[in-house]
N, C-alpha and C. Protein backbone atom coordinates (compact mmCIF):
# COMPACT_ATOMS: atom_id res chain seq x y z
N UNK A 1 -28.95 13.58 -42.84
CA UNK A 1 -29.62 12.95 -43.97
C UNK A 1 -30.73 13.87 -44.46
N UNK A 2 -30.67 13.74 -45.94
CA UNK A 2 -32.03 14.97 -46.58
C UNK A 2 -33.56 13.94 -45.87
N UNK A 3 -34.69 14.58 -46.82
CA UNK A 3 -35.18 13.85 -46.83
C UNK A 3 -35.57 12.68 -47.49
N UNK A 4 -35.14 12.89 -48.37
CA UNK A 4 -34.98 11.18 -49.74
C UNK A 4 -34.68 10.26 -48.80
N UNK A 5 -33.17 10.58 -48.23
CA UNK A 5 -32.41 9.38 -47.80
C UNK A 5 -32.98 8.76 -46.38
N UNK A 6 -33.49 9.57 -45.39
CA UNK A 6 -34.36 9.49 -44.27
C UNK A 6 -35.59 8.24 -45.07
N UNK A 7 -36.24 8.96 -46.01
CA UNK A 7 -37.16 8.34 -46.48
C UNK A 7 -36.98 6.78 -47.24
N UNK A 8 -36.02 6.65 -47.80
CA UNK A 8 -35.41 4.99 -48.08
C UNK A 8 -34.67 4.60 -47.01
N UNK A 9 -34.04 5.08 -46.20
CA UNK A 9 -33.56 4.25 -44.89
C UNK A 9 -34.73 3.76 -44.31
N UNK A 10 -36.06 4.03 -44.05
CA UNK A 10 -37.32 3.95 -43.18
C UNK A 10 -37.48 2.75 -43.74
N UNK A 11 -37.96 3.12 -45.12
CA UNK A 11 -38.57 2.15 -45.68
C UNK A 11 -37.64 0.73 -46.12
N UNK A 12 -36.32 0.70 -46.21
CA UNK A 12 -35.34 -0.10 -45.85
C UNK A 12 -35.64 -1.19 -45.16
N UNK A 13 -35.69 -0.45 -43.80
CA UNK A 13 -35.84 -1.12 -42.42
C UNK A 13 -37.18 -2.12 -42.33
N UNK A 14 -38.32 -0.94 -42.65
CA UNK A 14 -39.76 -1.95 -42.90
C UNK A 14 -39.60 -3.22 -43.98
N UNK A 15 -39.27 -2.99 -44.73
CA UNK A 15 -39.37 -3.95 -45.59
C UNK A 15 -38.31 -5.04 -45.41
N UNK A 16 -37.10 -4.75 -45.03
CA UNK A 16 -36.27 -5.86 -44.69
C UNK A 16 -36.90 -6.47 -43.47
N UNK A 17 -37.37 -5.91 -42.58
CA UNK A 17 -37.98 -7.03 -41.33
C UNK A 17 -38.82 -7.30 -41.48
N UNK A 18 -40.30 -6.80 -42.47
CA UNK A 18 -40.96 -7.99 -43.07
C UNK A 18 -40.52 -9.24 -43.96
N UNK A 19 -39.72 -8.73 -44.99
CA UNK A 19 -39.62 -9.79 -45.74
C UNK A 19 -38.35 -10.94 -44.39
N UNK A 20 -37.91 -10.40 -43.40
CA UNK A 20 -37.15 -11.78 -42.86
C UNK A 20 -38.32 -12.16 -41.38
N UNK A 21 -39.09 -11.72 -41.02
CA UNK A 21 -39.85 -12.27 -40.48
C UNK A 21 -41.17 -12.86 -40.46
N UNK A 22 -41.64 -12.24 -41.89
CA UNK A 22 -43.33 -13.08 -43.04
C UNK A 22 -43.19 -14.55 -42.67
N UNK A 23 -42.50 -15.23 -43.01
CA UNK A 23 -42.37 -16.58 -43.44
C UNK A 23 -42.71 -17.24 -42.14
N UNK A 24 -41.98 -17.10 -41.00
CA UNK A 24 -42.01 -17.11 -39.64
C UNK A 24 -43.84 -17.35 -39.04
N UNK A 25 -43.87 -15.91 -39.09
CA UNK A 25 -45.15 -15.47 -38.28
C UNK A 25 -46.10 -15.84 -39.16
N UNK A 26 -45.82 -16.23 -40.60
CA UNK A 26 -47.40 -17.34 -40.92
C UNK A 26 -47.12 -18.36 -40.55
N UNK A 27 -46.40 -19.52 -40.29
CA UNK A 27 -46.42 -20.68 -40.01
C UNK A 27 -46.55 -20.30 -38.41
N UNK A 28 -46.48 -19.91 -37.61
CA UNK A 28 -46.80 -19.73 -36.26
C UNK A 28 -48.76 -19.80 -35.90
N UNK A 29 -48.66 -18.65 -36.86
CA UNK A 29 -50.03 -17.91 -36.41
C UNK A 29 -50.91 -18.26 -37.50
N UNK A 30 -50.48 -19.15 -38.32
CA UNK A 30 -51.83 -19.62 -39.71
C UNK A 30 -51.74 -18.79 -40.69
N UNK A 31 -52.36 -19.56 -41.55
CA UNK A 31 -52.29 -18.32 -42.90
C UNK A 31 -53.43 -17.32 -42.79
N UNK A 32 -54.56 -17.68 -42.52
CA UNK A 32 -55.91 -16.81 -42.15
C UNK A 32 -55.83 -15.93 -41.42
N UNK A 33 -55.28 -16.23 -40.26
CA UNK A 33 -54.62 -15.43 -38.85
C UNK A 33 -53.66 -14.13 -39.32
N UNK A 34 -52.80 -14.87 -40.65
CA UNK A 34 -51.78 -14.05 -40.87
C UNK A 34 -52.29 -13.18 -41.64
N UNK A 35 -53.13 -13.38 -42.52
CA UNK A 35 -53.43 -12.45 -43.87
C UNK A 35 -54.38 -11.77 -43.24
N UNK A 36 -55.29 -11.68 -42.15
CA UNK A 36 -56.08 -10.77 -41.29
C UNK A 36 -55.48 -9.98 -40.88
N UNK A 37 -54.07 -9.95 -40.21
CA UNK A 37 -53.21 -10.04 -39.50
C UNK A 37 -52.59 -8.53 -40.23
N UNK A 38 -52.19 -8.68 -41.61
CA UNK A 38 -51.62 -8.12 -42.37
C UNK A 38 -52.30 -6.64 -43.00
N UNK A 39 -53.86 -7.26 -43.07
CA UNK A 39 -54.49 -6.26 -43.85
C UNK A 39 -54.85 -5.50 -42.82
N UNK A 40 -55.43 -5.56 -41.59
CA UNK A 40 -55.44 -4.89 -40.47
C UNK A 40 -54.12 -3.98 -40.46
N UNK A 41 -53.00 -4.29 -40.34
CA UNK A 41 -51.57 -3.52 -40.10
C UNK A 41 -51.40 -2.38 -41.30
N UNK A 42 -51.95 -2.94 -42.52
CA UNK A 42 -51.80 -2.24 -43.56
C UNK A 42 -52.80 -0.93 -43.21
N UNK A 43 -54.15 -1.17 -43.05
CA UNK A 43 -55.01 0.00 -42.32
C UNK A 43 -54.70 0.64 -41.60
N UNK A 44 -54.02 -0.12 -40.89
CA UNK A 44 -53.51 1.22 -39.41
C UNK A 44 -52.77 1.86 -39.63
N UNK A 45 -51.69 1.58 -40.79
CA UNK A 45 -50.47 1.75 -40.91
C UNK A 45 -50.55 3.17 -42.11
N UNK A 46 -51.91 2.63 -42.57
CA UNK A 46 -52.67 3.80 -44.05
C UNK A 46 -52.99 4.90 -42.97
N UNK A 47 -53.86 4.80 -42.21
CA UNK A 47 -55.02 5.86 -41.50
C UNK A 47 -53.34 6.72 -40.64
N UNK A 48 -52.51 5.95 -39.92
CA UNK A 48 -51.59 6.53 -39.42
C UNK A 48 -50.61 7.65 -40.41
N UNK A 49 -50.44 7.65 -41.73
CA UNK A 49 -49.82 8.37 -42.34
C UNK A 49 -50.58 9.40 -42.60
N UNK A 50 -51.95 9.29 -42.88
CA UNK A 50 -53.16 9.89 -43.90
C UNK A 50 -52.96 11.35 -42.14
N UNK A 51 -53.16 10.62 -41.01
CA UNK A 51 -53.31 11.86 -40.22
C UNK A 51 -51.91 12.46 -39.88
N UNK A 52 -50.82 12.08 -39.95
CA UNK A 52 -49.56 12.63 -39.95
C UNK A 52 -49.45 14.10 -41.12
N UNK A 53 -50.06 13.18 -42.03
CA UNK A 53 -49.84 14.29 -43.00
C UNK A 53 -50.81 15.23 -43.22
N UNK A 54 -51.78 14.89 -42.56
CA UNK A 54 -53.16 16.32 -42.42
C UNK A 54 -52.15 16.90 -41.43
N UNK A 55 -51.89 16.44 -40.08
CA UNK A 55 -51.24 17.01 -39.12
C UNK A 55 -49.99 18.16 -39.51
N UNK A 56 -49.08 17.80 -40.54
CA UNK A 56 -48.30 18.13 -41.32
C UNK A 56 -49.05 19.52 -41.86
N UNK A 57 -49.99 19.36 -42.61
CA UNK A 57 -50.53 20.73 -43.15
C UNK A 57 -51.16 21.48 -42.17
N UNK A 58 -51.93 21.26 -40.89
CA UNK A 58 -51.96 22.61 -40.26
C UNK A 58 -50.66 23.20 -39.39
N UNK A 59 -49.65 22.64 -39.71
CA UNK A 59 -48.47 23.36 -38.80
C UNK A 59 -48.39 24.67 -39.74
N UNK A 60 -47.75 25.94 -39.16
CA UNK A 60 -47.70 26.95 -40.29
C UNK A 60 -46.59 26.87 -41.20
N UNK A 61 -46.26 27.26 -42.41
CA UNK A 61 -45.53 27.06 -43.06
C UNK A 61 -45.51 25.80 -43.66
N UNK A 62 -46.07 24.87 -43.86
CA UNK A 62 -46.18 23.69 -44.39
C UNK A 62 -45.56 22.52 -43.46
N UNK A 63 -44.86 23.03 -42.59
CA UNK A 63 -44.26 22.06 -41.67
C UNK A 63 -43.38 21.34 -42.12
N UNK A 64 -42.58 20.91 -41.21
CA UNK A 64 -41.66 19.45 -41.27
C UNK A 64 -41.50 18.79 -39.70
N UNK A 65 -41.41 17.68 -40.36
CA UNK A 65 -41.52 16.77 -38.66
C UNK A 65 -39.86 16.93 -38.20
């Protein structure tokens, strides 16, 4: 697989098991619980790419993972 297709298979996957498990895990865990829950994941999930891809630029040559 190039990288396009790597890159929509990923994101595929994320998004299909949120959208079939959202509904779920707020009625479990509350809506407050959940939307804390969410924006936290979204941060980690930001700061985790943001250093992948610094990481990415000091490899030589521009790198690839």
């Amino acid at each position: 697989m190039g990288p396009w297709a790597t890159y929509f298979s990923t994101l595929k996957g994320f998004v299909a098991i949120g959208i079939l498990y959202m509904p779920k895990n707020c009625l479990n865990g509350g809506w407050l619980v959940s939307l804390v829950a969410m924006v936290m994941s979204f941060f980690i999930t930001y700061y985790s790419v943001i250093k992948l891809l610094e990481a990415r630029d000091k490899l030589p040559a521009g790198g690839s993972y």
